[in-house]
N, C-alpha and C. Protein backbone atom coordinates (compact mmCIF):
# COMPACT_ATOMS: atom_id res chain seq x y z
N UNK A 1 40.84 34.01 130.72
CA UNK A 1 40.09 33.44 129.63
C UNK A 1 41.05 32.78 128.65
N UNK A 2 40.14 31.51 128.07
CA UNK A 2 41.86 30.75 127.41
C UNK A 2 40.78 30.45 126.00
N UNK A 3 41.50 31.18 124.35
CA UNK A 3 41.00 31.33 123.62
C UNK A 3 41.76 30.05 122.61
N UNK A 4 40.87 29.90 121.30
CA UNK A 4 41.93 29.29 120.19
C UNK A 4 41.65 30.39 119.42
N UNK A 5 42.40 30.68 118.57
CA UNK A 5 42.80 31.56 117.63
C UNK A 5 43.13 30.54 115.72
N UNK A 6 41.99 30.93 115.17
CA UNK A 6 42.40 29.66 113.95
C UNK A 6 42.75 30.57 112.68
N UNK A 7 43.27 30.22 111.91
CA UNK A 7 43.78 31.49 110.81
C UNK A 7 44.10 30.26 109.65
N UNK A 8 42.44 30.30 108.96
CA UNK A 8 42.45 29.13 108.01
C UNK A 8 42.94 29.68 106.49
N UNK A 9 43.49 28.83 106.07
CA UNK A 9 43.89 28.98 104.40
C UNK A 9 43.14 27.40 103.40
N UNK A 10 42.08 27.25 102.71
CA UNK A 10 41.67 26.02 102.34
C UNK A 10 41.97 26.35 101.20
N UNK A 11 43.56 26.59 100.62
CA UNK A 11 43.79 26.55 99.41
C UNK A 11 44.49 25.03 99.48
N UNK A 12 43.38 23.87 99.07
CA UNK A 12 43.55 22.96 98.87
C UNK A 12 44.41 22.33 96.94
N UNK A 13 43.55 22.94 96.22
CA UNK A 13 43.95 22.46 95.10
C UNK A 13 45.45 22.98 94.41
N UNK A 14 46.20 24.18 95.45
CA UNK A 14 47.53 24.67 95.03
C UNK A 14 48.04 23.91 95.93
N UNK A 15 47.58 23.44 97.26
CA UNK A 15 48.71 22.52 97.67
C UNK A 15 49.48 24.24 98.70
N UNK A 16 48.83 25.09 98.84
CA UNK A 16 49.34 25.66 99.58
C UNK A 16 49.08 26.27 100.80
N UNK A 17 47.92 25.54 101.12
CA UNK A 17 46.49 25.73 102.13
C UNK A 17 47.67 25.40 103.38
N UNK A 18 47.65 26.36 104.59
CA UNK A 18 48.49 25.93 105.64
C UNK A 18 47.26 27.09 106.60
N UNK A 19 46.98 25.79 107.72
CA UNK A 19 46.14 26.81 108.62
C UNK A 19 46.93 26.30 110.15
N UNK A 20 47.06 27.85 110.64
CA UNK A 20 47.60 28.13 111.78
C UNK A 20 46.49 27.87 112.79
N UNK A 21 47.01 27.27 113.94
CA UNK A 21 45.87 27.20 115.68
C UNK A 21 47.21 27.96 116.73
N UNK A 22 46.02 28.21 117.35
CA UNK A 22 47.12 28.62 118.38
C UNK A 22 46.10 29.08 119.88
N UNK A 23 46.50 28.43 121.23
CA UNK A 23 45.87 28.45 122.31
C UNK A 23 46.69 29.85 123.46
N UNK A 24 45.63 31.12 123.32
CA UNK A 24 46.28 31.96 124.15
C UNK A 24 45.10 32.28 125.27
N UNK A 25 45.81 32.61 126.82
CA UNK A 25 45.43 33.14 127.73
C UNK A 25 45.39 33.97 128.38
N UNK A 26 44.50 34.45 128.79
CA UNK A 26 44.62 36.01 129.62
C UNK A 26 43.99 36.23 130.72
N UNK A 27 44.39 36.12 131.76
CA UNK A 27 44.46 36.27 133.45
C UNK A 27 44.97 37.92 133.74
N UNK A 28 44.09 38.12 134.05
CA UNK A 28 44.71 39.94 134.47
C UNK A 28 45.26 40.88 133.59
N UNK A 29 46.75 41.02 133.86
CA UNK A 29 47.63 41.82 133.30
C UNK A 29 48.33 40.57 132.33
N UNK A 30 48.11 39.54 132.69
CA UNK A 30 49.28 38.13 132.09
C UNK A 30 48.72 37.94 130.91
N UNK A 31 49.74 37.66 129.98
CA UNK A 31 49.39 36.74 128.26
C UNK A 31 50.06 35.46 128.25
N UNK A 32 49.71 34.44 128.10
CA UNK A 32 50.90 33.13 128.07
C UNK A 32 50.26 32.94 126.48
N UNK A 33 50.83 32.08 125.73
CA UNK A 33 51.13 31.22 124.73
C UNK A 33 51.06 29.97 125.58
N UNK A 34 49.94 28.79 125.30
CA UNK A 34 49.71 27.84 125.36
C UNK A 34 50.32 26.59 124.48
N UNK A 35 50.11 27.31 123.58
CA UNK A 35 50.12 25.85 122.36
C UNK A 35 50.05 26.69 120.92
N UNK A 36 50.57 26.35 119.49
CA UNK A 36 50.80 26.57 118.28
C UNK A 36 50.89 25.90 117.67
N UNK A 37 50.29 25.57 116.45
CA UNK A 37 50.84 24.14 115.32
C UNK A 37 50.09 24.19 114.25
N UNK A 38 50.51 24.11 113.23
CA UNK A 38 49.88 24.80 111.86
C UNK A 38 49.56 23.04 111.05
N UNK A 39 48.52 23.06 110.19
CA UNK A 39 48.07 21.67 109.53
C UNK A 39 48.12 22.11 107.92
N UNK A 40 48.87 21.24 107.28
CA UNK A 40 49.06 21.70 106.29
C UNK A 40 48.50 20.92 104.77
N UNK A 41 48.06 21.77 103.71
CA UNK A 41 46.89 20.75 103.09
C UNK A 41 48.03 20.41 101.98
N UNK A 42 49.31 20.52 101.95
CA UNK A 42 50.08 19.37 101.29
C UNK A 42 50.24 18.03 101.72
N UNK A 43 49.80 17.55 103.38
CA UNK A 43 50.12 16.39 103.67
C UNK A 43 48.63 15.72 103.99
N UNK A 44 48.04 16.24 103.20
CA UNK A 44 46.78 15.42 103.17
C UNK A 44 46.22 15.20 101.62
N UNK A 45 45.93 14.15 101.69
CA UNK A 45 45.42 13.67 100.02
C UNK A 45 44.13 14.28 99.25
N UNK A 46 43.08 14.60 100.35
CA UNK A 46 41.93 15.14 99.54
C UNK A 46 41.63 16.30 100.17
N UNK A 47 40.65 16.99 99.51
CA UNK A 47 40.37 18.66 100.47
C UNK A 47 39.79 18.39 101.40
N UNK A 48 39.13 17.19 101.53
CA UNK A 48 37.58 16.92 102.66
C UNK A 48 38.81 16.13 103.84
N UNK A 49 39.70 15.67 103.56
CA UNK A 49 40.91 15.15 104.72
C UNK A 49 41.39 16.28 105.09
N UNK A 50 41.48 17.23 104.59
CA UNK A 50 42.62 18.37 104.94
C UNK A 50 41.29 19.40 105.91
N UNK A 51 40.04 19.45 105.65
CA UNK A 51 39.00 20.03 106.11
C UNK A 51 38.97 19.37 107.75
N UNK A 52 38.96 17.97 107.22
CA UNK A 52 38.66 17.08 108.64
C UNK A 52 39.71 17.46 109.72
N UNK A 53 40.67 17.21 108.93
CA UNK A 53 42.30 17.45 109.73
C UNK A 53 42.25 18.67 110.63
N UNK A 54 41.47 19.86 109.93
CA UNK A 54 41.77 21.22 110.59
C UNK A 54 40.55 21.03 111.59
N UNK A 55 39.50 20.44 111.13
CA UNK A 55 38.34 20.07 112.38
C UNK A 55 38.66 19.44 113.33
N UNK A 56 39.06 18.40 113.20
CA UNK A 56 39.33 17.38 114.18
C UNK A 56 40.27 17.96 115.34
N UNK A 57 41.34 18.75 114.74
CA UNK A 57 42.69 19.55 115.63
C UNK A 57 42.11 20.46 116.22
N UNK A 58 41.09 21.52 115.94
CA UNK A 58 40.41 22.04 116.31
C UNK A 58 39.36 21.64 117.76
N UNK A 59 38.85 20.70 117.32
CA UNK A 59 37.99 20.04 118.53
C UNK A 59 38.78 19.38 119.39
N UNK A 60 40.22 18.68 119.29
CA UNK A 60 41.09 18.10 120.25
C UNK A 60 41.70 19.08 120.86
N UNK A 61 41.98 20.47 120.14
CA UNK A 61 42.73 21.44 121.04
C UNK A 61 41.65 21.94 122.02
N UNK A 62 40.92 22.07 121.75
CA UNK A 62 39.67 22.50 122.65
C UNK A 62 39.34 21.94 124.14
N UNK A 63 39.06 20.93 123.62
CA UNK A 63 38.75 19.56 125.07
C UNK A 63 40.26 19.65 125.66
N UNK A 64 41.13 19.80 125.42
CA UNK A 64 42.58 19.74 126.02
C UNK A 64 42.86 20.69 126.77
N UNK A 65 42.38 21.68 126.31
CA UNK A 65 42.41 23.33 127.20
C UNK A 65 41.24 23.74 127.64
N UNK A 66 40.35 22.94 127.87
CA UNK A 66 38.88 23.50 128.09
C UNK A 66 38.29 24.55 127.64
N UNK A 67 38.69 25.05 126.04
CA UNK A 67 38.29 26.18 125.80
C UNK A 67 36.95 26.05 125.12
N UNK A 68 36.34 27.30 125.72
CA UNK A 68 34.62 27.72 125.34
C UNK A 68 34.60 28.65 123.86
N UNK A 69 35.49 29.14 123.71
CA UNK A 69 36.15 30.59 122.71
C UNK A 69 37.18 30.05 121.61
N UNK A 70 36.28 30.18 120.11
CA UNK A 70 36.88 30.13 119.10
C UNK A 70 36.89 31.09 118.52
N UNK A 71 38.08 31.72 118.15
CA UNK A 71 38.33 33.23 117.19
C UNK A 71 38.83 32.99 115.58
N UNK A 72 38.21 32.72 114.78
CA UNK A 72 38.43 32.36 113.59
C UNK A 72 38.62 33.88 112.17
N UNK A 73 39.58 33.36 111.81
CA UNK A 73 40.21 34.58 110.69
C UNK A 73 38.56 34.62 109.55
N UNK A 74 37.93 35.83 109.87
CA UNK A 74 37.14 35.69 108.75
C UNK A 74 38.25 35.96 107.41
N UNK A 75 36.80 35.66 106.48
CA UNK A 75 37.71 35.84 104.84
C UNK A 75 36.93 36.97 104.09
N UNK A 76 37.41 38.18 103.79
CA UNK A 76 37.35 39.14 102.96
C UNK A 76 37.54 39.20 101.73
N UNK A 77 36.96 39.76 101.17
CA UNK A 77 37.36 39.84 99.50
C UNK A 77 37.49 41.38 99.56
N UNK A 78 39.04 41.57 99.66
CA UNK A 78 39.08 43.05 99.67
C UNK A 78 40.14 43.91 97.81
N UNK A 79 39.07 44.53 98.14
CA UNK A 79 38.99 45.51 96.30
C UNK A 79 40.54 45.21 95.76
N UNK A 80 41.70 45.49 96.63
CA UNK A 80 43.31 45.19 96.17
C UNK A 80 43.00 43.83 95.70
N UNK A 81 42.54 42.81 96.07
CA UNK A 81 42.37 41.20 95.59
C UNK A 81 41.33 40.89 94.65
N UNK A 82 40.78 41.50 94.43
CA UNK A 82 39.58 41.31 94.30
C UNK A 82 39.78 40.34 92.36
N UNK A 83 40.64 41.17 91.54
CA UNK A 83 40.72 40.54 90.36
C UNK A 83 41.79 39.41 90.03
N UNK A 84 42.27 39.29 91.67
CA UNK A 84 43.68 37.93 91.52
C UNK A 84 42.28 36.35 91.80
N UNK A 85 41.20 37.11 92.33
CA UNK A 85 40.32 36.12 92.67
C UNK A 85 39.45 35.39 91.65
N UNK A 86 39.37 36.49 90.66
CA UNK A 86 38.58 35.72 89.40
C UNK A 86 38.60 34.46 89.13
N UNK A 87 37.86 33.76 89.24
CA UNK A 87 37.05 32.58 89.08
C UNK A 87 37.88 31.38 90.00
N UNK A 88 38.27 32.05 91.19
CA UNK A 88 38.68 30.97 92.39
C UNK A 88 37.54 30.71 92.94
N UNK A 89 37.80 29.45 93.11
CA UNK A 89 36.49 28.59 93.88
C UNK A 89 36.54 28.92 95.45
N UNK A 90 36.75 29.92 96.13
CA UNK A 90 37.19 30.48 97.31
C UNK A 90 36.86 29.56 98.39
N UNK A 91 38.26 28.73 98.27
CA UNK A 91 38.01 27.43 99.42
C UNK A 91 37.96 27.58 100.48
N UNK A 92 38.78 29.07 101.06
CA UNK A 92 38.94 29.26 102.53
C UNK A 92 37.56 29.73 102.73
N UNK A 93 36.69 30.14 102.17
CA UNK A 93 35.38 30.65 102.69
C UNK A 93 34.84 29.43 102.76
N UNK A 94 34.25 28.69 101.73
CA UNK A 94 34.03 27.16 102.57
C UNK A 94 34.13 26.39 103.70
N UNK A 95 35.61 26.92 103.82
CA UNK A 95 36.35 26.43 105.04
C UNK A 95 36.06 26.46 106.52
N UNK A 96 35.72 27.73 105.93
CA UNK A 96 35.04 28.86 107.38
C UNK A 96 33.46 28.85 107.22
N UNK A 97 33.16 28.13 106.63
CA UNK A 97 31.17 27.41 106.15
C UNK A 97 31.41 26.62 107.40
N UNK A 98 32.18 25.44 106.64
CA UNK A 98 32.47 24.14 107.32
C UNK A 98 32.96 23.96 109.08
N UNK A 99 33.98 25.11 109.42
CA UNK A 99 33.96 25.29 110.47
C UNK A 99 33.55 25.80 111.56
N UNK A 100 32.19 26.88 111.10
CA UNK A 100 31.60 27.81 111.96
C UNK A 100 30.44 26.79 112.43
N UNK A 101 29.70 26.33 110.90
CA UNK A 101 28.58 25.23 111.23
C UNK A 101 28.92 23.85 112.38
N UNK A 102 29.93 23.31 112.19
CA UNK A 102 30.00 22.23 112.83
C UNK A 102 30.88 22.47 114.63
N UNK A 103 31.60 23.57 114.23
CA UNK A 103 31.80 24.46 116.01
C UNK A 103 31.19 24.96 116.57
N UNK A 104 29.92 25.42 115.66
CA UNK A 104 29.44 26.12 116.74
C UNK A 104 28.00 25.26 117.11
N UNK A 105 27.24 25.03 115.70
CA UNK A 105 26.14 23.64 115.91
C UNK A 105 26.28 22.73 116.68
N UNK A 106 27.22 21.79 116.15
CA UNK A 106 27.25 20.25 116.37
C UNK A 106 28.52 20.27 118.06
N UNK A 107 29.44 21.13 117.76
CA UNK A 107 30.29 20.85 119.15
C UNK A 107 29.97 22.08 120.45
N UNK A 108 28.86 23.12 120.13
CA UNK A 108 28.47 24.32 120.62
C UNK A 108 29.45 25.31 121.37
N UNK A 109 30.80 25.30 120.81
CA UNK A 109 31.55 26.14 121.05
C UNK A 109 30.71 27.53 120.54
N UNK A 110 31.21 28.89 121.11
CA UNK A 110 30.95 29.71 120.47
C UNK A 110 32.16 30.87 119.86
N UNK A 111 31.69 31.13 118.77
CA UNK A 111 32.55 31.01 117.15
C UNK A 111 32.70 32.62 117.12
N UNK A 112 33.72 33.01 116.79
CA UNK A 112 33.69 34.57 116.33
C UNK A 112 34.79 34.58 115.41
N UNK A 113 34.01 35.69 114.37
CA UNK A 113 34.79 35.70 113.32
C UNK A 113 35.41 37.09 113.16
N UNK A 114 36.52 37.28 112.55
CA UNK A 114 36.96 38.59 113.18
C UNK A 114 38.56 38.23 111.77
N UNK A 115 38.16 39.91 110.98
CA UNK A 115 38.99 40.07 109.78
C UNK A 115 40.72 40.63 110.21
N UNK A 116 41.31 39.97 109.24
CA UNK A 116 43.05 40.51 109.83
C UNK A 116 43.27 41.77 110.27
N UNK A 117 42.34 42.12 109.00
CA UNK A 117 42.85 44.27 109.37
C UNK A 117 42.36 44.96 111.10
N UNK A 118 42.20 43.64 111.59
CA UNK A 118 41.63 43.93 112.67
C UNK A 118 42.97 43.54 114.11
N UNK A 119 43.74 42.44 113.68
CA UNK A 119 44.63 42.33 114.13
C UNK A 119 46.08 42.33 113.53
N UNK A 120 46.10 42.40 112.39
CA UNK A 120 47.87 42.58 111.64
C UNK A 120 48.25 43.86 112.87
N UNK A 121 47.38 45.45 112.49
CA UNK A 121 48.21 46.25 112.92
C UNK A 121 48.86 46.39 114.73
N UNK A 122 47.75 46.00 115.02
CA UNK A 122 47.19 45.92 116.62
C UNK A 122 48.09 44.85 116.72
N UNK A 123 48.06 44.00 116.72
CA UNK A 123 48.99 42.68 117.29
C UNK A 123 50.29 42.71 117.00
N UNK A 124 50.95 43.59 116.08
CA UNK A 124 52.94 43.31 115.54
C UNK A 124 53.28 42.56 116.64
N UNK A 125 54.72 41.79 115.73
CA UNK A 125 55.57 41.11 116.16
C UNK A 125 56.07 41.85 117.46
N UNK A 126 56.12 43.04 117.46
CA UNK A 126 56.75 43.45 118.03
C UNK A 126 56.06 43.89 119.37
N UNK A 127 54.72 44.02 119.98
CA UNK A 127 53.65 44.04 121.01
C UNK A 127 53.53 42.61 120.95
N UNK A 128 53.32 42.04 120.38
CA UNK A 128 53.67 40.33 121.07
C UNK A 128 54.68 39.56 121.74
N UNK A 129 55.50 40.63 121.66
CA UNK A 129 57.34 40.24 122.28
C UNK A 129 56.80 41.10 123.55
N UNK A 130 56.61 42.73 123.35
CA UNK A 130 56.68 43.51 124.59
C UNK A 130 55.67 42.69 125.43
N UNK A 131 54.42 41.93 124.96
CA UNK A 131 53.57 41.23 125.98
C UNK A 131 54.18 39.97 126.27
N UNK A 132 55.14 39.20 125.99
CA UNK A 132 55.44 38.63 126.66
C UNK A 132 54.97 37.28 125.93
N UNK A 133 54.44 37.31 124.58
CA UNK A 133 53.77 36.18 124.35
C UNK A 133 54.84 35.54 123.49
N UNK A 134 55.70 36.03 122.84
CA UNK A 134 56.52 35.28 122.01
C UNK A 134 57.54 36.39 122.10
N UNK A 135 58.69 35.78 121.56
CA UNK A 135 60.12 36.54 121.79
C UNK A 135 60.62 36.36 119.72
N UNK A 136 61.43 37.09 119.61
CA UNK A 136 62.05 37.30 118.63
C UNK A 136 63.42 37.66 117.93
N UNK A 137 63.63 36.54 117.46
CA UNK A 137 65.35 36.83 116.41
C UNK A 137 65.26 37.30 115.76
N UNK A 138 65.60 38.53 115.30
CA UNK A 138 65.13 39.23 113.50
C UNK A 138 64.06 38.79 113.84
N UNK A 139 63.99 38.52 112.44
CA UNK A 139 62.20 38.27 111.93
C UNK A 139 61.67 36.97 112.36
N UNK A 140 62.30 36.46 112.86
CA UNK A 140 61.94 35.24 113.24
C UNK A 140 61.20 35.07 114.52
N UNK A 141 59.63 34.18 114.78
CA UNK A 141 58.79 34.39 115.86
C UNK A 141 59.61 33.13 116.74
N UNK A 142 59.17 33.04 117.92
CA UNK A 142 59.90 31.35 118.77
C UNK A 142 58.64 31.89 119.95
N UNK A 143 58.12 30.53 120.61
CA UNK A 143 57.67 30.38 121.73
C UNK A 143 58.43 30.63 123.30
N UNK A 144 57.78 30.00 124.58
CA UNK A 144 59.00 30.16 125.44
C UNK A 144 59.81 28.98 126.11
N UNK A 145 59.36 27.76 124.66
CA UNK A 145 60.34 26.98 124.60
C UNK A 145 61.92 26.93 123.69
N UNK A 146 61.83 28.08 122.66
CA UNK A 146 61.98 28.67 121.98
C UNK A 146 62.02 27.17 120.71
N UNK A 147 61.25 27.05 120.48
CA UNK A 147 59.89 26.52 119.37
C UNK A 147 60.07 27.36 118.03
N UNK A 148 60.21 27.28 116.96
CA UNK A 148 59.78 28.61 115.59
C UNK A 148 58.73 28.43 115.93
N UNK A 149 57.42 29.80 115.57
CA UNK A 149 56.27 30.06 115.42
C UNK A 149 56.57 30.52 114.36
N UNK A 150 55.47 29.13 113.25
CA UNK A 150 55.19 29.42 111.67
C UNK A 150 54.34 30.34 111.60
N UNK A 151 54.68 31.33 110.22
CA UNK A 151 53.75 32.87 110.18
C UNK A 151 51.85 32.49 110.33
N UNK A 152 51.94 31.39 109.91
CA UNK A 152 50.43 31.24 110.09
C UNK A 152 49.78 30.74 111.25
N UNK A 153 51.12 30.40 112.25
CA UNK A 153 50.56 30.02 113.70
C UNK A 153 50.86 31.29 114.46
N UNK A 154 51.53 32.40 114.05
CA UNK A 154 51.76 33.53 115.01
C UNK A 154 50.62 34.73 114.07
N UNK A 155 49.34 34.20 113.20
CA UNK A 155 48.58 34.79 112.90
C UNK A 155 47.03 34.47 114.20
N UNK A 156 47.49 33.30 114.03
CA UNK A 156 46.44 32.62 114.91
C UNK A 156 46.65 33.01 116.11
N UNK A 157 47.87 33.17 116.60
CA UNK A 157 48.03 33.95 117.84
C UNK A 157 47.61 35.36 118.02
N UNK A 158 47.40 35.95 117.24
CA UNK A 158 46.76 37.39 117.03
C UNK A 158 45.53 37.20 117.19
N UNK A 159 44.94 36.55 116.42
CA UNK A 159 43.73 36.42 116.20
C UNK A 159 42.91 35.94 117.83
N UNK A 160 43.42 35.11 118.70
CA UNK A 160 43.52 34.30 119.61
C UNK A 160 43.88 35.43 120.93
N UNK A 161 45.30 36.09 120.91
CA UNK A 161 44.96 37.14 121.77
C UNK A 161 44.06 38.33 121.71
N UNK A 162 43.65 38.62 120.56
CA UNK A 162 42.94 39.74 120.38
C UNK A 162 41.18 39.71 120.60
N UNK A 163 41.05 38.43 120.13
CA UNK A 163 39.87 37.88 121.15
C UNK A 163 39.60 37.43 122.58
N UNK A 164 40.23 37.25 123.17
CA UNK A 164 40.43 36.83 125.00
C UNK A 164 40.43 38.08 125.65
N UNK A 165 41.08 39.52 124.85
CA UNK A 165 41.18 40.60 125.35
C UNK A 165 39.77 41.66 124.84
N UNK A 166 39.53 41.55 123.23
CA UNK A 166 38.36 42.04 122.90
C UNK A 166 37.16 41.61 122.88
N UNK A 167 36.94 40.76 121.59
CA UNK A 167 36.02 40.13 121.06
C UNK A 167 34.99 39.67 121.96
N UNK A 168 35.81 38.50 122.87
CA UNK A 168 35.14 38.12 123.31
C UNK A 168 34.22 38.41 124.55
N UNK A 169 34.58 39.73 125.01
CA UNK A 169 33.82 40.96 126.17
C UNK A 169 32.77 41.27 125.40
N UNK A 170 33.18 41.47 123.88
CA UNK A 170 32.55 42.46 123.74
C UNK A 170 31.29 42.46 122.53
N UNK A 171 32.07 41.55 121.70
CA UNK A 171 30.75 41.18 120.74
C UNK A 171 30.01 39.15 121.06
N UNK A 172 29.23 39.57 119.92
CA UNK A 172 28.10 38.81 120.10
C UNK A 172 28.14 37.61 119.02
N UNK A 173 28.96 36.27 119.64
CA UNK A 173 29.12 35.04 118.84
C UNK A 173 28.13 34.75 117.97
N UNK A 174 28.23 33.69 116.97
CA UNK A 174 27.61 33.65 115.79
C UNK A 174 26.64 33.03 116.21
N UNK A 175 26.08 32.00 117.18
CA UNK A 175 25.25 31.36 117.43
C UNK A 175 24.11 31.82 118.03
């Protein structure tokens, strides 16, 4: 099964919005790393370009890998955050409006949403090396071209293996 894994940030108006993709597969016992590449909303001029940008990459990675399976970082408002959030216009939830509706509606992928605390612990750097999906210098992630994997594309890779292996057996897409 060959998943995308998306791990959106639509903090557009700080200019620090960086959303990770990442294409993982799972055949048997095997994990490969497909593909990784993070879109970043400093090099786009408006939020609705930087929205498109993560759509558009989204739907091209898809048709490229024939994938049926989108695993998208839901967004939590959890109690530790909860008062850094005061009166943020919470763009990444938008984000994830904008991307569930038009992936799973308009391009009929089917969409699952699935919170970090679900893969930070389960996925470490370090079970992503023993599987074989990425290797590691220190702290530093690399592909097996040895590529850097930016922290927000080796989130998406969590997110991405942990659906091909769980999610997607087991629960029930948004559509």
């Amino acid at each position: 099964m060959i998943v995308l894994g998306v791990d959106p940030s639509g903090e557009f108006e700080k200019g620090k919005g960086t959303t990770g993709l990442a294409v993982v597969e799972v055949d048997g016992n095997k994990t490969a790393l497909h593909y990784h590449s993070v879109i970043a909303a400093s090099e786009c001029n408006t939020r609705l370009h930087y929205w498109r940008a993560i759509y558009t990459a989204i739907r091209d990675i898809a048709k490229r890998y024939d994938i049926k399976e989108i695993v998208i970082e839901d967004y939590v408002l959890y109690g530790s955050s909860a008062k850094a959030q005061i009166n943020s216009g919470m763009e990444t939830s938008k984000l994830i409006g904008m991307l569930m509706y038009n992936l799973s509606y308009i391009c009929e992928f089917k969409v699952h949403l699935n919170i970090a605390a679900n893969v930070m612990n389960r996925w470490t750097n370090k079970i992503l090396e023993h599987e074989g999906i990425i290797s590691l210098e220190g702290t530093r992630a690399y592909d097996s071209e040895h590529k850097h994997i930016n922290k927000h594309a080796l989130d998406a890779i969590r997110h991405a293996t942990h659906g091909a292996i769980f999610l997607v057996k087991k629960c029930n897409h948004i559509t």
